[in-house]
C-alpha atoms as a PDB file:
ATOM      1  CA  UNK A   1      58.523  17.724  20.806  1.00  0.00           C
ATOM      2  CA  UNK A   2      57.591  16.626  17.257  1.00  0.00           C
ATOM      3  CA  UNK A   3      58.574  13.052  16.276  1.00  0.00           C
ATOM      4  CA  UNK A   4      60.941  12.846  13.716  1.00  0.00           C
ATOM      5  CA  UNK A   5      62.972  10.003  12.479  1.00  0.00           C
ATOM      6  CA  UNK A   6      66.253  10.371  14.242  1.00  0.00           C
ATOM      7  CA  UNK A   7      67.673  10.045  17.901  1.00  0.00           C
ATOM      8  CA  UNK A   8      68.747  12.366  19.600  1.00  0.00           C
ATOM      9  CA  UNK A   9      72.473  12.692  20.637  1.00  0.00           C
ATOM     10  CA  UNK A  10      72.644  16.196  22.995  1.00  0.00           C
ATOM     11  CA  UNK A  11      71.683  19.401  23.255  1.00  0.00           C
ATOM     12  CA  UNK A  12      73.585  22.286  20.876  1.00  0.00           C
ATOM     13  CA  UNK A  13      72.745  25.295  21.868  1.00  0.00           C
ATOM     14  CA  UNK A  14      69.698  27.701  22.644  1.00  0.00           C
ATOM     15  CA  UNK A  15      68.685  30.731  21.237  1.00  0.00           C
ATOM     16  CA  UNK A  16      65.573  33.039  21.219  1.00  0.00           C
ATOM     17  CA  UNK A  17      62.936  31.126  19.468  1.00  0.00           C
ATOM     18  CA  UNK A  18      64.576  27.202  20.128  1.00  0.00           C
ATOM     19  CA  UNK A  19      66.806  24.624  20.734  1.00  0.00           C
ATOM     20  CA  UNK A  20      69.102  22.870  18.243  1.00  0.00           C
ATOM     21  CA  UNK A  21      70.289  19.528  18.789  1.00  0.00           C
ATOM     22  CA  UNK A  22      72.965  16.745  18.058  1.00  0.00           C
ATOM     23  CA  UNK A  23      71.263  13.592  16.004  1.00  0.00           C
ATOM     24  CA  UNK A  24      71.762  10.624  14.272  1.00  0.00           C
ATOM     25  CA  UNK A  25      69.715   9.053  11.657  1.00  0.00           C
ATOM     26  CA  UNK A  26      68.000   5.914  12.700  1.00  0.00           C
ATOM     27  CA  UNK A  27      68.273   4.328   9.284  1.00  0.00           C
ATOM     28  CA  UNK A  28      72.419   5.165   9.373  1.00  0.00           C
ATOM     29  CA  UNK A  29      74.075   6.043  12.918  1.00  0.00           C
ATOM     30  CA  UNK A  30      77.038   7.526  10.750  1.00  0.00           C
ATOM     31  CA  UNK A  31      74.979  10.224   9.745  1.00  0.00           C
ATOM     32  CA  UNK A  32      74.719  12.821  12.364  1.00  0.00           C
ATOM     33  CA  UNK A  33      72.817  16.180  11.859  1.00  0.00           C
ATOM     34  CA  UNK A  34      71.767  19.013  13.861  1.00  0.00           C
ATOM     35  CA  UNK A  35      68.205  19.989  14.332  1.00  0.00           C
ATOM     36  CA  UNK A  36      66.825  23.073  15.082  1.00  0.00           C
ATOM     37  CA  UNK A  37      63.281  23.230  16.999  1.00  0.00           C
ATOM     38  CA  UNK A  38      61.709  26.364  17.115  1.00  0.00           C
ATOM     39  CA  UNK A  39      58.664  27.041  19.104  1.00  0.00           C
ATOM     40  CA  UNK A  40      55.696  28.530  16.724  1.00  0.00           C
ATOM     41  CA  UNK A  41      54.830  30.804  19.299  1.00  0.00           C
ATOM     42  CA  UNK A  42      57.630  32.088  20.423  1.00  0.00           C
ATOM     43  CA  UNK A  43      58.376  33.403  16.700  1.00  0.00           C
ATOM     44  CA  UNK A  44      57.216  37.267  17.214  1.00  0.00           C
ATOM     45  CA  UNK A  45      57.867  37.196  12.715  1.00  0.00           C
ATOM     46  CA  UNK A  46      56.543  33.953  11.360  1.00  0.00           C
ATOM     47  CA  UNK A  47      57.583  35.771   7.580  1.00  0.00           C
ATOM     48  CA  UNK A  48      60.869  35.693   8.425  1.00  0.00           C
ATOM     49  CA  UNK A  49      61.025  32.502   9.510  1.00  0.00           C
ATOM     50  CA  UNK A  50      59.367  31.158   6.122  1.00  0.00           C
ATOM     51  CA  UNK A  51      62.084  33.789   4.569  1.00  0.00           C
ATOM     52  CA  UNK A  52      64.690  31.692   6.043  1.00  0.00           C
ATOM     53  CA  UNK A  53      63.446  28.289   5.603  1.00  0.00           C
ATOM     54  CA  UNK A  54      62.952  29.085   2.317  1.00  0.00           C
ATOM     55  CA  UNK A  55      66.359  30.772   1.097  1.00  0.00           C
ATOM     56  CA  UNK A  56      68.038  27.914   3.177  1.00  0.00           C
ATOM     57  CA  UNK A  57      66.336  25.315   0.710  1.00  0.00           C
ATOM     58  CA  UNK A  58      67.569  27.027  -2.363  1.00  0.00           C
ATOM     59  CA  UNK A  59      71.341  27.899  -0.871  1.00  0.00           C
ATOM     60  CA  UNK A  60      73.982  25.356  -2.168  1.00  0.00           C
ATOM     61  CA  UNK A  61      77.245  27.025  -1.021  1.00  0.00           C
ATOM     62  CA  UNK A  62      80.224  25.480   0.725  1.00  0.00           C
ATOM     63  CA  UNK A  63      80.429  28.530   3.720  1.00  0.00           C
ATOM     64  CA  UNK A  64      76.425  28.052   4.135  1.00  0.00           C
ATOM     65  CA  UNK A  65      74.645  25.285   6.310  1.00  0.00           C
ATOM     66  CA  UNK A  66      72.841  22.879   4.103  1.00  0.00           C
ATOM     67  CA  UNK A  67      69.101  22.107   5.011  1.00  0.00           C
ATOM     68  CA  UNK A  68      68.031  18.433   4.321  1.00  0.00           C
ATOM     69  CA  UNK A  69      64.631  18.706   5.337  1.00  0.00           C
ATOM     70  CA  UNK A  70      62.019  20.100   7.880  1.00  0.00           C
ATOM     71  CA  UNK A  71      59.537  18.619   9.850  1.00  0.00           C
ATOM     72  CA  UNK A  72      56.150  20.385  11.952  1.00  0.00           C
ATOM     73  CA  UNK A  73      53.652  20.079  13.738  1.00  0.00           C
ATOM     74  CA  UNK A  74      51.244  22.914  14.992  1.00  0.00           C
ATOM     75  CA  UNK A  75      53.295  24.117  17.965  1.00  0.00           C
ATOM     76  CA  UNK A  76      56.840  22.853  16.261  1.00  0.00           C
ATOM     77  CA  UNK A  77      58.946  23.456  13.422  1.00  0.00           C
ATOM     78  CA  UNK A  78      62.245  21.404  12.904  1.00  0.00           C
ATOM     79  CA  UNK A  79      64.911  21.803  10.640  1.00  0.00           C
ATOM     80  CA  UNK A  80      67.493  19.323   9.886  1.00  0.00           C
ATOM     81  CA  UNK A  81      70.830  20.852   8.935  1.00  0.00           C
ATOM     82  CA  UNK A  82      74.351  19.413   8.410  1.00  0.00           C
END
């Protein structure tokens, strides 16, 4: 899938539109994250997808994931949460 600047560690888990996966950071192997790759075209509603990706960007709360960043590519998106 998409290159993105960290290796990864394992598989996570699997759900309906992707994967998410274990990773480190290849700047800093301290820093582990997990990534979520969805397929594009698996997503039957691509508006709630950019619903999500966007509330997660604005969300600061301690019982909610943090999102550091996406990455994508026309058949990927990734997101890289804590």
């Amino acid at each position: 899938f998409i290159s993105v600047p960290f290796l990864i560690i394992s598989g996570f888990g699997k759900g309906a539109y992707g994967t998410v996966y274990k990773a480190q950071t290849k700047t800093y192997p301290n820093n582990v994250r997990a990534i979520k790759v969805i397929k594009k075209k698996n997503v039957k509603n691509q508006q709630a997808l950019i619903d999500e990706v966007t509330i997660l960007r604005e969300c600061d709360h301690p019982s909610i994931v943090k999102m550091y960043e996406t990455f994508e590519d026309d058949q990927y998106l990734c997101m890289v949460l804590e």
